[in-house]
PDB file of N, CA and C in Angstrom:
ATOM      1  N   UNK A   1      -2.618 139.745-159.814  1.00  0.00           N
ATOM      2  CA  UNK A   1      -3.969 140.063-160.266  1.00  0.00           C
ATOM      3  C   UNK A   1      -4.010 139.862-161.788  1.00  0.00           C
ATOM      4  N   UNK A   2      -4.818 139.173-162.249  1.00  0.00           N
ATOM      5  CA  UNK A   2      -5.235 139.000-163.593  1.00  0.00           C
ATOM      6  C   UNK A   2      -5.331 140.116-164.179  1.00  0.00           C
ATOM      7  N   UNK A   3      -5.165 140.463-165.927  1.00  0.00           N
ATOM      8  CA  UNK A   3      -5.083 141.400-166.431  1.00  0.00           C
ATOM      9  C   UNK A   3      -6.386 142.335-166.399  1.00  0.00           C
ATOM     10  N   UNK A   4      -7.646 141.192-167.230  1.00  0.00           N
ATOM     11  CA  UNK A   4      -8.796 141.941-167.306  1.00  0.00           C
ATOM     12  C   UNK A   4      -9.356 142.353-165.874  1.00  0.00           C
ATOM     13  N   UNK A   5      -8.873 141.734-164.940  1.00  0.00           N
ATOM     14  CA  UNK A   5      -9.350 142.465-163.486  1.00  0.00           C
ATOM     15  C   UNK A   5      -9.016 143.456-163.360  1.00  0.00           C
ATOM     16  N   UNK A   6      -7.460 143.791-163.598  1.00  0.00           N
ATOM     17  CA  UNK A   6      -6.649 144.814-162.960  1.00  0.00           C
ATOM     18  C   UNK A   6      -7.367 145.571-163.858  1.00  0.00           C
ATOM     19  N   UNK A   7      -7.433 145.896-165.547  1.00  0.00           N
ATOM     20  CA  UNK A   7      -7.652 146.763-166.409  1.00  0.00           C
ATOM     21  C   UNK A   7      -9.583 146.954-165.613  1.00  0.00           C
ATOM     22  N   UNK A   8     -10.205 146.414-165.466  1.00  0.00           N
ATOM     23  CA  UNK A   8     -11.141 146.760-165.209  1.00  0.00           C
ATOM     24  C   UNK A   8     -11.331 147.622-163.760  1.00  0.00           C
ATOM     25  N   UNK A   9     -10.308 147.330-162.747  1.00  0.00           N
ATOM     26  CA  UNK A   9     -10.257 147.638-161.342  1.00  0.00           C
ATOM     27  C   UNK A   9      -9.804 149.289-161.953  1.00  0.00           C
ATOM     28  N   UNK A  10      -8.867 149.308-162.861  1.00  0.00           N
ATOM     29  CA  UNK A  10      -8.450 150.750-163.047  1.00  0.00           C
ATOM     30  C   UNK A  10      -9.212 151.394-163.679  1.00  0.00           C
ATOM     31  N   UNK A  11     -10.310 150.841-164.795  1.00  0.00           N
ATOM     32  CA  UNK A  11     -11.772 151.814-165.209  1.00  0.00           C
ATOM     33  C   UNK A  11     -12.675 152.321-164.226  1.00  0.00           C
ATOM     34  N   UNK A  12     -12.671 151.590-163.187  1.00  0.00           N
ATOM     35  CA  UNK A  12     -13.401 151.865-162.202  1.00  0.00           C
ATOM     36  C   UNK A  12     -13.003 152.969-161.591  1.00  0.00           C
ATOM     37  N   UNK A  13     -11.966 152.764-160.743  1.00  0.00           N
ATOM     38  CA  UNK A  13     -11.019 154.496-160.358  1.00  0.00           C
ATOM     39  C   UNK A  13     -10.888 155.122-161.005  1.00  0.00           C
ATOM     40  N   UNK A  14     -10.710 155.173-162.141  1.00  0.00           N
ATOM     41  CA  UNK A  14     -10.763 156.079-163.169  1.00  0.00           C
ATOM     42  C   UNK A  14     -12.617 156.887-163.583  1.00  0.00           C
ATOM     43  N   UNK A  15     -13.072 156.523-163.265  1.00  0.00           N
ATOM     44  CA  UNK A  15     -14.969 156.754-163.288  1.00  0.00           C
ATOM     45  C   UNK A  15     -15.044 157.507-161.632  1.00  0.00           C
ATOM     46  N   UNK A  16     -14.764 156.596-160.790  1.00  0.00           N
ATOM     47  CA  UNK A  16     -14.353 157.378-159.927  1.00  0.00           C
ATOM     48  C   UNK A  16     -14.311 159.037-159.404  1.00  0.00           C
ATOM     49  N   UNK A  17     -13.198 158.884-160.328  1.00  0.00           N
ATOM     50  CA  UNK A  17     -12.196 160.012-160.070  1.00  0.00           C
ATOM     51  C   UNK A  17     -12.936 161.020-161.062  1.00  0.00           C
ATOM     52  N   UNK A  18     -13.200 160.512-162.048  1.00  0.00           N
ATOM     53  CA  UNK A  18     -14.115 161.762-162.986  1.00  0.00           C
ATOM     54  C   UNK A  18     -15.350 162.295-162.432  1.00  0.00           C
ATOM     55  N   UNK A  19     -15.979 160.827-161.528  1.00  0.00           N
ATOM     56  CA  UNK A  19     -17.356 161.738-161.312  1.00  0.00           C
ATOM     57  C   UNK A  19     -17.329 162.621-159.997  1.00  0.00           C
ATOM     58  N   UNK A  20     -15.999 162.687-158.768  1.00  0.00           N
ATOM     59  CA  UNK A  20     -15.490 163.377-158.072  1.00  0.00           C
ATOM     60  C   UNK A  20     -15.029 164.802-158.925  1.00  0.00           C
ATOM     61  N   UNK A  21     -14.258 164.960-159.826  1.00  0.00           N
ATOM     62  CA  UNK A  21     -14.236 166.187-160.283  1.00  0.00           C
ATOM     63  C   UNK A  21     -15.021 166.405-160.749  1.00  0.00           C
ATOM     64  N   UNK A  22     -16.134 165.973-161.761  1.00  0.00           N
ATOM     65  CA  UNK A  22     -17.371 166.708-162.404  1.00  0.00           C
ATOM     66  C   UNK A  22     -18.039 167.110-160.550  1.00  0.00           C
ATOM     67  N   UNK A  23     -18.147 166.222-160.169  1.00  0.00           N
ATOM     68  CA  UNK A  23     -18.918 166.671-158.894  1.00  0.00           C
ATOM     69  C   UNK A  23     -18.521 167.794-157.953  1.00  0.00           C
ATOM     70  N   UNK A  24     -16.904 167.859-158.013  1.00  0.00           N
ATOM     71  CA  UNK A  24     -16.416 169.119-157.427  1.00  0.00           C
ATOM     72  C   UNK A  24     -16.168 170.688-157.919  1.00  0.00           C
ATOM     73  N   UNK A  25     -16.866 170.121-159.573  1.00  0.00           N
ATOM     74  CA  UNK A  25     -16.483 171.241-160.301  1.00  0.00           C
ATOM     75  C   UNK A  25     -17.651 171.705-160.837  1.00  0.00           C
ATOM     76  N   UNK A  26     -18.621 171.626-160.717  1.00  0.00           N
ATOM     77  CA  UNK A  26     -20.273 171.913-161.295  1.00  0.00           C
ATOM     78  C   UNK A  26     -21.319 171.585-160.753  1.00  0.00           C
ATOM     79  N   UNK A  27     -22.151 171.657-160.214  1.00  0.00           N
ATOM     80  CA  UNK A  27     -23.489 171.928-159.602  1.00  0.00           C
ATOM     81  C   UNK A  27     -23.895 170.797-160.232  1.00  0.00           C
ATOM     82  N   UNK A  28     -23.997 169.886-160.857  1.00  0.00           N
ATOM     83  CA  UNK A  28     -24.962 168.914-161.588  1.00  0.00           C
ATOM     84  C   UNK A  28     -25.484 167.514-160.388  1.00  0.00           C
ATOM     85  N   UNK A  29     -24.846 167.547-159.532  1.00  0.00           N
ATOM     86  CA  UNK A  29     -25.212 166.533-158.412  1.00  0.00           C
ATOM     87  C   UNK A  29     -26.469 167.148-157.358  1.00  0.00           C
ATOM     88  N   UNK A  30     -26.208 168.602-156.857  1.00  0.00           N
ATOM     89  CA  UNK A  30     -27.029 169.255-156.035  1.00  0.00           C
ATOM     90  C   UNK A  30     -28.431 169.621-157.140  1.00  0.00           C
ATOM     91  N   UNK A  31     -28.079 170.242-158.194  1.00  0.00           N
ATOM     92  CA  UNK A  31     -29.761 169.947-159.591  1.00  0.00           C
ATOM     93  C   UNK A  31     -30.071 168.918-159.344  1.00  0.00           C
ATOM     94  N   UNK A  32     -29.419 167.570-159.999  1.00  0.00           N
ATOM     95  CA  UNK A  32     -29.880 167.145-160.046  1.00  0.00           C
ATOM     96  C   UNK A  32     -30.709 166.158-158.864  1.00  0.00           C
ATOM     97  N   UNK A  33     -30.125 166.241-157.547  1.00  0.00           N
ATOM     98  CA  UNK A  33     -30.986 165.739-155.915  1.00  0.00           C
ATOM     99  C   UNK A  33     -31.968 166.623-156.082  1.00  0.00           C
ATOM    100  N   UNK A  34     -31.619 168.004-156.467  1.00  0.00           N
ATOM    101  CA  UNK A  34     -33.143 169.077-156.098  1.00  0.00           C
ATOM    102  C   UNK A  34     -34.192 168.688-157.035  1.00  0.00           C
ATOM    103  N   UNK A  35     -34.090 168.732-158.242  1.00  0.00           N
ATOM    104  CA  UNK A  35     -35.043 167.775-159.245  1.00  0.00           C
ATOM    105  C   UNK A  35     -36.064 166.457-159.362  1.00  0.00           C
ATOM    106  N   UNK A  36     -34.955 165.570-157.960  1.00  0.00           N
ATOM    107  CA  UNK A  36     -35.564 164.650-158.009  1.00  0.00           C
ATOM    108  C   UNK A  36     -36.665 164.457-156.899  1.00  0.00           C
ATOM    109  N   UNK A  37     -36.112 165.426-156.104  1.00  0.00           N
ATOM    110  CA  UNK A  37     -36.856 165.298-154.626  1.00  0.00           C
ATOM    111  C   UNK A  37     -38.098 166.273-154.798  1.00  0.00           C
ATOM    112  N   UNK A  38     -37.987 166.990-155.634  1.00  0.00           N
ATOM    113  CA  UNK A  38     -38.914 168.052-155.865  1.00  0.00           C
ATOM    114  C   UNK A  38     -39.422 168.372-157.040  1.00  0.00           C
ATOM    115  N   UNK A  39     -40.344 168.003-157.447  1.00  0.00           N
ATOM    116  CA  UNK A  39     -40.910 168.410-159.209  1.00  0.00           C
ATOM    117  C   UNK A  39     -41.164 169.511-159.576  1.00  0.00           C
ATOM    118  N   UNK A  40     -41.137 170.766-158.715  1.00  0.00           N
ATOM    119  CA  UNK A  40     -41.346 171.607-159.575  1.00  0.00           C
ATOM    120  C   UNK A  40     -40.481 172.511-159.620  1.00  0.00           C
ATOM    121  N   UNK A  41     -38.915 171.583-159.688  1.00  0.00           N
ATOM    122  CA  UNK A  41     -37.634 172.530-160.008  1.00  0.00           C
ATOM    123  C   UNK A  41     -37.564 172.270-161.379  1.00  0.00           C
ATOM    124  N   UNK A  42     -37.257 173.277-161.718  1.00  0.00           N
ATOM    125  CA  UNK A  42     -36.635 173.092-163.019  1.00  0.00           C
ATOM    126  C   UNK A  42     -35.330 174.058-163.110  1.00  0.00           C
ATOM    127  N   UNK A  43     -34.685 173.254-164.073  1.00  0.00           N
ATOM    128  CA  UNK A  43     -33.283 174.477-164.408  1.00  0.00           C
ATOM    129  C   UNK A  43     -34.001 175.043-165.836  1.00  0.00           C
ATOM    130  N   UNK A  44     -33.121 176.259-165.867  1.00  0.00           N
ATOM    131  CA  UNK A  44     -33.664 177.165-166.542  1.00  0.00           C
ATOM    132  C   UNK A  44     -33.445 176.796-168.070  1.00  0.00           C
ATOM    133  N   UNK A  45     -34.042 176.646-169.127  1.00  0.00           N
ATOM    134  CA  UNK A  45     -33.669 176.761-170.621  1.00  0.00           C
ATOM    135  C   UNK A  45     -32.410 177.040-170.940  1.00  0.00           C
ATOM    136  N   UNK A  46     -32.169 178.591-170.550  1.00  0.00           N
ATOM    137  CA  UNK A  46     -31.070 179.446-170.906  1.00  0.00           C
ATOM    138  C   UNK A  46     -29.677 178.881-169.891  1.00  0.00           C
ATOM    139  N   UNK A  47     -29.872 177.856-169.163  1.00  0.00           N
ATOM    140  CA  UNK A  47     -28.495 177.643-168.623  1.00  0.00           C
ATOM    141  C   UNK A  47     -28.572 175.954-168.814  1.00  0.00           C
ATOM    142  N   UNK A  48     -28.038 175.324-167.828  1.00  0.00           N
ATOM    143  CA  UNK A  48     -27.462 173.779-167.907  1.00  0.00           C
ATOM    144  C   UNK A  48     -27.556 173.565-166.452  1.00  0.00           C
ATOM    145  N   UNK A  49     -27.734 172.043-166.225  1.00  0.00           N
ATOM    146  CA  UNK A  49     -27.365 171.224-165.165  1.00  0.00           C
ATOM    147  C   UNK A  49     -26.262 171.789-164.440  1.00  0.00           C
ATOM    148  N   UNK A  50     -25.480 172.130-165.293  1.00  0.00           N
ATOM    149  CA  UNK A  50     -23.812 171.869-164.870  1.00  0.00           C
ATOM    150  C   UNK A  50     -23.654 173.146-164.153  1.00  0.00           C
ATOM    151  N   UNK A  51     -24.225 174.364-164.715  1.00  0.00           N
ATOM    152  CA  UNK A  51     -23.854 175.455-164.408  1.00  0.00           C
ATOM    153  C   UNK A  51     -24.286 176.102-163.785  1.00  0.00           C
ATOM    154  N   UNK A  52     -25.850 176.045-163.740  1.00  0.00           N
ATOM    155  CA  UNK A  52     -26.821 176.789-162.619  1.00  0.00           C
ATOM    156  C   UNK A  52     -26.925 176.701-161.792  1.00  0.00           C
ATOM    157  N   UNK A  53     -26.502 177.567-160.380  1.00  0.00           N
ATOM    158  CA  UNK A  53     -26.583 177.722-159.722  1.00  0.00           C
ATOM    159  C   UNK A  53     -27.468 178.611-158.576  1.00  0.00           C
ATOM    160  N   UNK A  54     -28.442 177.819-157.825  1.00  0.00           N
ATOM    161  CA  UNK A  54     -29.596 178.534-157.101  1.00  0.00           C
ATOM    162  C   UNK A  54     -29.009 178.874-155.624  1.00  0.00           C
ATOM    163  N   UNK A  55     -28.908 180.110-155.111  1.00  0.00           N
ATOM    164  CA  UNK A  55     -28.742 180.774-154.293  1.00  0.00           C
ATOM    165  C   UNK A  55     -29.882 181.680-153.292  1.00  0.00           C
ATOM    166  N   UNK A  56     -30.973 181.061-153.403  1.00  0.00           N
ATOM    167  CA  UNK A  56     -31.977 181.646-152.460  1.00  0.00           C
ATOM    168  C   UNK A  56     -32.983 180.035-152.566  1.00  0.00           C
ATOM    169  N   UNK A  57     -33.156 179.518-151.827  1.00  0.00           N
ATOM    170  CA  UNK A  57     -34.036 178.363-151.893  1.00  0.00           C
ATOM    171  C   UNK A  57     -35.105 178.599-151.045  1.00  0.00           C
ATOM    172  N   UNK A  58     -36.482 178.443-151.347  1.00  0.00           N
ATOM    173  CA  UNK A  58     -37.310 178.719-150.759  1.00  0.00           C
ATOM    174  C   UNK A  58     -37.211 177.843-149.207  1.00  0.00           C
ATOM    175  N   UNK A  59     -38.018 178.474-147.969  1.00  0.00           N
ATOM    176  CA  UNK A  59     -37.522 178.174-147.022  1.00  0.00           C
ATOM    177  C   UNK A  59     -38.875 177.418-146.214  1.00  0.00           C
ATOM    178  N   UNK A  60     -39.721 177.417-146.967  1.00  0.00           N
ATOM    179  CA  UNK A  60     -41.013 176.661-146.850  1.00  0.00           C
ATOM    180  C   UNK A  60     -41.216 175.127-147.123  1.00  0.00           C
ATOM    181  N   UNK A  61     -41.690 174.144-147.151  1.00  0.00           N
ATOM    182  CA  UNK A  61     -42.167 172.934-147.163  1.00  0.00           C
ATOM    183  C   UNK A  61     -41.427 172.599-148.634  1.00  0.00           C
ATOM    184  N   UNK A  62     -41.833 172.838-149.411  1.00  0.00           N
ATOM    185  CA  UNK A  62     -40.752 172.859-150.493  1.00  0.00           C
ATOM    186  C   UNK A  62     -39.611 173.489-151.095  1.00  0.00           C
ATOM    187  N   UNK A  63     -38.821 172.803-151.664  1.00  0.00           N
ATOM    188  CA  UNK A  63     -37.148 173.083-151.984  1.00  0.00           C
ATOM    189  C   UNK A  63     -37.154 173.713-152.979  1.00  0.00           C
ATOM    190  N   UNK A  64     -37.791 174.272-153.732  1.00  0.00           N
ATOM    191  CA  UNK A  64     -37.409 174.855-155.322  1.00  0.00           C
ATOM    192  C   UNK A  64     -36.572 176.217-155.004  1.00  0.00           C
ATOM    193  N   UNK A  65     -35.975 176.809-155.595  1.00  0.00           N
ATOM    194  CA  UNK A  65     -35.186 177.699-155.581  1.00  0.00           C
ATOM    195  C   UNK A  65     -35.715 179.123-156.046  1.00  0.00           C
ATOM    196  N   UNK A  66     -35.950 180.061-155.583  1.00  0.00           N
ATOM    197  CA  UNK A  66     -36.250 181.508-155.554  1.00  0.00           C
ATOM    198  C   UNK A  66     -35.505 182.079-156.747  1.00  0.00           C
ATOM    199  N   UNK A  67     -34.139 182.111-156.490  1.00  0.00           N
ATOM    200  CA  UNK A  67     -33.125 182.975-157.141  1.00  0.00           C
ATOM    201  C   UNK A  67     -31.758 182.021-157.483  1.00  0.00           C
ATOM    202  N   UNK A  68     -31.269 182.147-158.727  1.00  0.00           N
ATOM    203  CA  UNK A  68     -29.969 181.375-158.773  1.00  0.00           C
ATOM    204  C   UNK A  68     -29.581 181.840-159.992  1.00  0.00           C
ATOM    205  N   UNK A  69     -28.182 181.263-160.621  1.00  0.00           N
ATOM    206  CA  UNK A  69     -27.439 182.278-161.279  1.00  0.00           C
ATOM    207  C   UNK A  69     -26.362 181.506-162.330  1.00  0.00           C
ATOM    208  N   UNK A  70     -25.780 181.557-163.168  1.00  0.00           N
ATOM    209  CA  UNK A  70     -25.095 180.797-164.257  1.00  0.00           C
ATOM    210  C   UNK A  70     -23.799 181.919-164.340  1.00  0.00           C
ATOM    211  N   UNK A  71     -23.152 181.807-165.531  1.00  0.00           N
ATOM    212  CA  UNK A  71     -22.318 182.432-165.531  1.00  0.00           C
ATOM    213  C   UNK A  71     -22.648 183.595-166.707  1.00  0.00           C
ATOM    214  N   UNK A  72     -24.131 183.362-167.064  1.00  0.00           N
ATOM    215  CA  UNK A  72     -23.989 184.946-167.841  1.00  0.00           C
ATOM    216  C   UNK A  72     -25.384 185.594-167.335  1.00  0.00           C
ATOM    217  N   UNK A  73     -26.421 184.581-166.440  1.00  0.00           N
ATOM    218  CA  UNK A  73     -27.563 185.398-165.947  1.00  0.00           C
ATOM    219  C   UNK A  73     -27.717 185.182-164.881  1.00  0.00           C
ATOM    220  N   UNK A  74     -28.993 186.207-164.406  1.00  0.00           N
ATOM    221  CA  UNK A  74     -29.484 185.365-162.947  1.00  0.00           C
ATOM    222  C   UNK A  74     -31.215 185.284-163.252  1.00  0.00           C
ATOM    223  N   UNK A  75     -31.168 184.544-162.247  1.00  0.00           N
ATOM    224  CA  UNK A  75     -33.044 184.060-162.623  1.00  0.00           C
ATOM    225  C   UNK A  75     -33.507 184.159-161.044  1.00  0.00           C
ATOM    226  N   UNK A  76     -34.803 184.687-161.589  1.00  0.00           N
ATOM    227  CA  UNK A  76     -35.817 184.714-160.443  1.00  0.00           C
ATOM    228  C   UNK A  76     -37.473 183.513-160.266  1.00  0.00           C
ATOM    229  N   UNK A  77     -37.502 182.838-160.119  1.00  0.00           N
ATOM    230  CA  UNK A  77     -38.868 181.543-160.239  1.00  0.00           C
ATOM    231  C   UNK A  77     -40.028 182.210-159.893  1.00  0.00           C
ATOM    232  N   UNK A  78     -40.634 182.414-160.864  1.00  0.00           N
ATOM    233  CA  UNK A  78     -42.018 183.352-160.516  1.00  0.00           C
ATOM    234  C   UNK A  78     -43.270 182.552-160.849  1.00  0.00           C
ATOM    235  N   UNK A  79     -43.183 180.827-161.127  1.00  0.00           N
ATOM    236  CA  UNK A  79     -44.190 180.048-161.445  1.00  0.00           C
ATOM    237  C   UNK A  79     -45.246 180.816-161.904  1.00  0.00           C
ATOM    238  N   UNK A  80     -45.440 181.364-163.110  1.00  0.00           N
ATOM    239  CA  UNK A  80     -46.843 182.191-163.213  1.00  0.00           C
ATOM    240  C   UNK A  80     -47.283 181.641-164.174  1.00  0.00           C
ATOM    241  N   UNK A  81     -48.626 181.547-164.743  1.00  0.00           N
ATOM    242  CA  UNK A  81     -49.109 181.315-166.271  1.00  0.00           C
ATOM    243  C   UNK A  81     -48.164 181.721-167.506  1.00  0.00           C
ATOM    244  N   UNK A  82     -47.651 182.615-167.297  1.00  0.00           N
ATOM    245  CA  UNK A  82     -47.203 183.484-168.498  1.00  0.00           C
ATOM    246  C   UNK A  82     -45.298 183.182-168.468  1.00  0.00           C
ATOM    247  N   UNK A  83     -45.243 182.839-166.996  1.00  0.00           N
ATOM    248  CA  UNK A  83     -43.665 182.231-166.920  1.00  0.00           C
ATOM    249  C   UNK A  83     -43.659 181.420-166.046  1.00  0.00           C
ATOM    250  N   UNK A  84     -42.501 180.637-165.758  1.00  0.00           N
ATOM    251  CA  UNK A  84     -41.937 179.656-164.494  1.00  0.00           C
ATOM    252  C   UNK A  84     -40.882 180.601-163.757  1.00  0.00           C
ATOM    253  N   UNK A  85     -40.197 181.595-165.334  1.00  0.00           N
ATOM    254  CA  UNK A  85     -39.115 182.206-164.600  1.00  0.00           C
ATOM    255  C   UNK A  85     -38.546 183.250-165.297  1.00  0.00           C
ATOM    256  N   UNK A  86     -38.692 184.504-164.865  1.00  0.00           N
ATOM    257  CA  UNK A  86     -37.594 185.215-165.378  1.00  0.00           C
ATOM    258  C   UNK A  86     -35.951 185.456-165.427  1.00  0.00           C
ATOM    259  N   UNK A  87     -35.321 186.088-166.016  1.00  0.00           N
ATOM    260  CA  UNK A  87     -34.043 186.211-166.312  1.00  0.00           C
ATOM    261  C   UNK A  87     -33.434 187.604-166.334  1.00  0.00           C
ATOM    262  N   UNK A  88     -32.171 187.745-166.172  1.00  0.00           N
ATOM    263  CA  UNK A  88     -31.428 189.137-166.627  1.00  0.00           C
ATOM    264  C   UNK A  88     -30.220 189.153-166.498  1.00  0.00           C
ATOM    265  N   UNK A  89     -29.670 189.537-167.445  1.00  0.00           N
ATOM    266  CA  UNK A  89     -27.972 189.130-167.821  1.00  0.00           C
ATOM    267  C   UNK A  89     -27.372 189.531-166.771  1.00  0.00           C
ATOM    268  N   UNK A  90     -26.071 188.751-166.083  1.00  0.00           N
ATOM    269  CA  UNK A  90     -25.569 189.422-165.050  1.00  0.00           C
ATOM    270  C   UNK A  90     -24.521 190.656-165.593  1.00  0.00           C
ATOM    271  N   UNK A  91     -24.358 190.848-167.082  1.00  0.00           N
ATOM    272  CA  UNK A  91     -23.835 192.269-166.975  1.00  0.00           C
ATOM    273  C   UNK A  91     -24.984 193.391-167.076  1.00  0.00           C
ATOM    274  N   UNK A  92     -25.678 193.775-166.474  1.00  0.00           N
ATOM    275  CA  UNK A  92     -26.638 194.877-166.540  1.00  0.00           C
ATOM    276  C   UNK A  92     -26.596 196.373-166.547  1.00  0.00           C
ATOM    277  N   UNK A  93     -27.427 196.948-166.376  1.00  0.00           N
ATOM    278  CA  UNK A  93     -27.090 198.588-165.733  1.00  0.00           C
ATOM    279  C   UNK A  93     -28.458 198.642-165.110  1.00  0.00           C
ATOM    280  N   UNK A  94     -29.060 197.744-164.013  1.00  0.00           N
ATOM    281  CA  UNK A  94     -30.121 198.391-163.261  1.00  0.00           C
ATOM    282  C   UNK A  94     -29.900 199.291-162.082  1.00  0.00           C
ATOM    283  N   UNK A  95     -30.197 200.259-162.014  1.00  0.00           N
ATOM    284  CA  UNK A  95     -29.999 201.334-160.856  1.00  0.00           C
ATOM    285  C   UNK A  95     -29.998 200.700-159.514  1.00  0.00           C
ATOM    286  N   UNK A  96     -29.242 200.298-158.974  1.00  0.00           N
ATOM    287  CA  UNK A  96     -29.815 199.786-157.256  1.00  0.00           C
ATOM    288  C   UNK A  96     -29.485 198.584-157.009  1.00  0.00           C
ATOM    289  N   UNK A  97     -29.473 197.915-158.297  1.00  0.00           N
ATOM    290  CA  UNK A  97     -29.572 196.326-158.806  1.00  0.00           C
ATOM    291  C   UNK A  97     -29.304 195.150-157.268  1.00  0.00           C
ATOM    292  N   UNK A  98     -30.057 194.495-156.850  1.00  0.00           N
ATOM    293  CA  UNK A  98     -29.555 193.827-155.833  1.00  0.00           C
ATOM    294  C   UNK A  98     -30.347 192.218-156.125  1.00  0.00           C
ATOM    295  N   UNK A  99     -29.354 191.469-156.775  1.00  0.00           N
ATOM    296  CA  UNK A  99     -29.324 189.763-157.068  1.00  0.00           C
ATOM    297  C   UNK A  99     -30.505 189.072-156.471  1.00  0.00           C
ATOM    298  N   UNK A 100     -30.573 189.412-155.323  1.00  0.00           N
ATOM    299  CA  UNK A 100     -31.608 188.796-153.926  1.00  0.00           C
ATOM    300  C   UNK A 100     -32.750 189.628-153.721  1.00  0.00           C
ATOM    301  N   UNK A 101     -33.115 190.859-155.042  1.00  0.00           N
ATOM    302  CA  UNK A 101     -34.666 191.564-155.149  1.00  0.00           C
ATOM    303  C   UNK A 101     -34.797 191.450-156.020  1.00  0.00           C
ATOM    304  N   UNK A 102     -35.907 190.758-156.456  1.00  0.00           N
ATOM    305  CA  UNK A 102     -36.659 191.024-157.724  1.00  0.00           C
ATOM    306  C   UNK A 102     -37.386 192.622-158.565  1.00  0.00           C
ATOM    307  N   UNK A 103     -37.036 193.414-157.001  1.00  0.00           N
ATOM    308  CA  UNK A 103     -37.947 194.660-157.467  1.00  0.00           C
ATOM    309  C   UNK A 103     -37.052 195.302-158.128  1.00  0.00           C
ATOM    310  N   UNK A 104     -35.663 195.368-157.508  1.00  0.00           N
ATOM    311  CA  UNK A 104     -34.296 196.216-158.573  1.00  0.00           C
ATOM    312  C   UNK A 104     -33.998 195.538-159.954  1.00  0.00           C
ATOM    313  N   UNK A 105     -34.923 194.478-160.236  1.00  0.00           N
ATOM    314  CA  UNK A 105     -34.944 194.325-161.784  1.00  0.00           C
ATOM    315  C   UNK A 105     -34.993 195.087-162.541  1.00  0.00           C
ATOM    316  N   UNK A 106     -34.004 195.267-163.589  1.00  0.00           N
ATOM    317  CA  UNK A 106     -35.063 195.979-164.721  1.00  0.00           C
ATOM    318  C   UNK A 106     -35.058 195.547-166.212  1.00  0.00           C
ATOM    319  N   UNK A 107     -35.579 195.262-166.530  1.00  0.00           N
ATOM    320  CA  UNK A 107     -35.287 195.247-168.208  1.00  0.00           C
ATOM    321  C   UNK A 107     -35.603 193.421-168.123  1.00  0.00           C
ATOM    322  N   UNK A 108     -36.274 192.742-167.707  1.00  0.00           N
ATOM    323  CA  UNK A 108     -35.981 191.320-167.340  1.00  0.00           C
ATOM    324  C   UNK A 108     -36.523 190.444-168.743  1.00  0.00           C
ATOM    325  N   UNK A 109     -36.206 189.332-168.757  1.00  0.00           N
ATOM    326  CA  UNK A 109     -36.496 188.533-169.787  1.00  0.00           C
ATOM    327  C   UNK A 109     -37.601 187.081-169.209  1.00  0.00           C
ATOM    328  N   UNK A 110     -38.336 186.767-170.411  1.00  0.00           N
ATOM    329  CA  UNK A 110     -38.977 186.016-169.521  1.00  0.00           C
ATOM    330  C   UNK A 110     -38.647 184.312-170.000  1.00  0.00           C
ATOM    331  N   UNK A 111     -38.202 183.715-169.113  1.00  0.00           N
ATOM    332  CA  UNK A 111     -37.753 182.539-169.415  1.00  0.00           C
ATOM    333  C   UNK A 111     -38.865 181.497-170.679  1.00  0.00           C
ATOM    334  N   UNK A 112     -37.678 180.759-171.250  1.00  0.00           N
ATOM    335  CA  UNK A 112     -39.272 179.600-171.785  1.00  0.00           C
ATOM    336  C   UNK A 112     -39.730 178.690-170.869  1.00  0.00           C
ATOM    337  N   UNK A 113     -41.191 178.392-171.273  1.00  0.00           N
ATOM    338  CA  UNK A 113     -41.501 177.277-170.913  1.00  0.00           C
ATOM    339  C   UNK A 113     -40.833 176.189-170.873  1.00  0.00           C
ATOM    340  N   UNK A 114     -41.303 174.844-170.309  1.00  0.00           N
ATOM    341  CA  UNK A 114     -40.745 173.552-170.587  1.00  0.00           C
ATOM    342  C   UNK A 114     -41.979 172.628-170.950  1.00  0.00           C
TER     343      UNK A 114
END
């Protein structure tokens, strides 16, 4: 095999192999399918592609995500005038606190716009 083939055959596996571990190691493939298939996902300001993770997906005609979570918050999608989404650090002290209710919120933050 010729050089620039071989050197190029091995950039290739090598791309490969990176976008298999980015893909096995961060959420940025499942965002970014949910994003595309659906416009009115958004990831949150306060987190990343890479890291956010949605764990309640709405179970209706559209895919956007209810509830999902990063490694220092969790967010709730409340599409409203005033937000798309609130927030609240996952170290908290809400009484009751349960990830998958919005009502055991307390103290919540309100995401930015986009």
């Amino acid at each position: 095999m010729p050089r620039p083939l071989r050197i190029a055959s091995l950039a290739i596996a090598a791309l490969i192999g990176a976008l298999a571990i980015v893909g096995a190691t961060t959420h940025v493939f499942s965002n970014a399918w949910m994003m595309l298939t659906d416009r009115s996902n958004v990831i949150p300001a306060e987190s990343s592609i890479l890291s956010f993770e949605p764990y309640v997906i709405n179970p209706g005609s559209s895919n956007y995500w209810l509830y999902g979570k990063d490694r220092t918050n969790y967010y709730h999608f409340v599409h409203t005038e005033q937000a798309l989404y609130v927030y609240l650090p996952i170290e908290n002290s809400c009484p009751g606190f349960d990830r998958g209710n919005i009502r055991t919120w307390c103290n919540v933050r309100i995401g930015t716009r986009h």
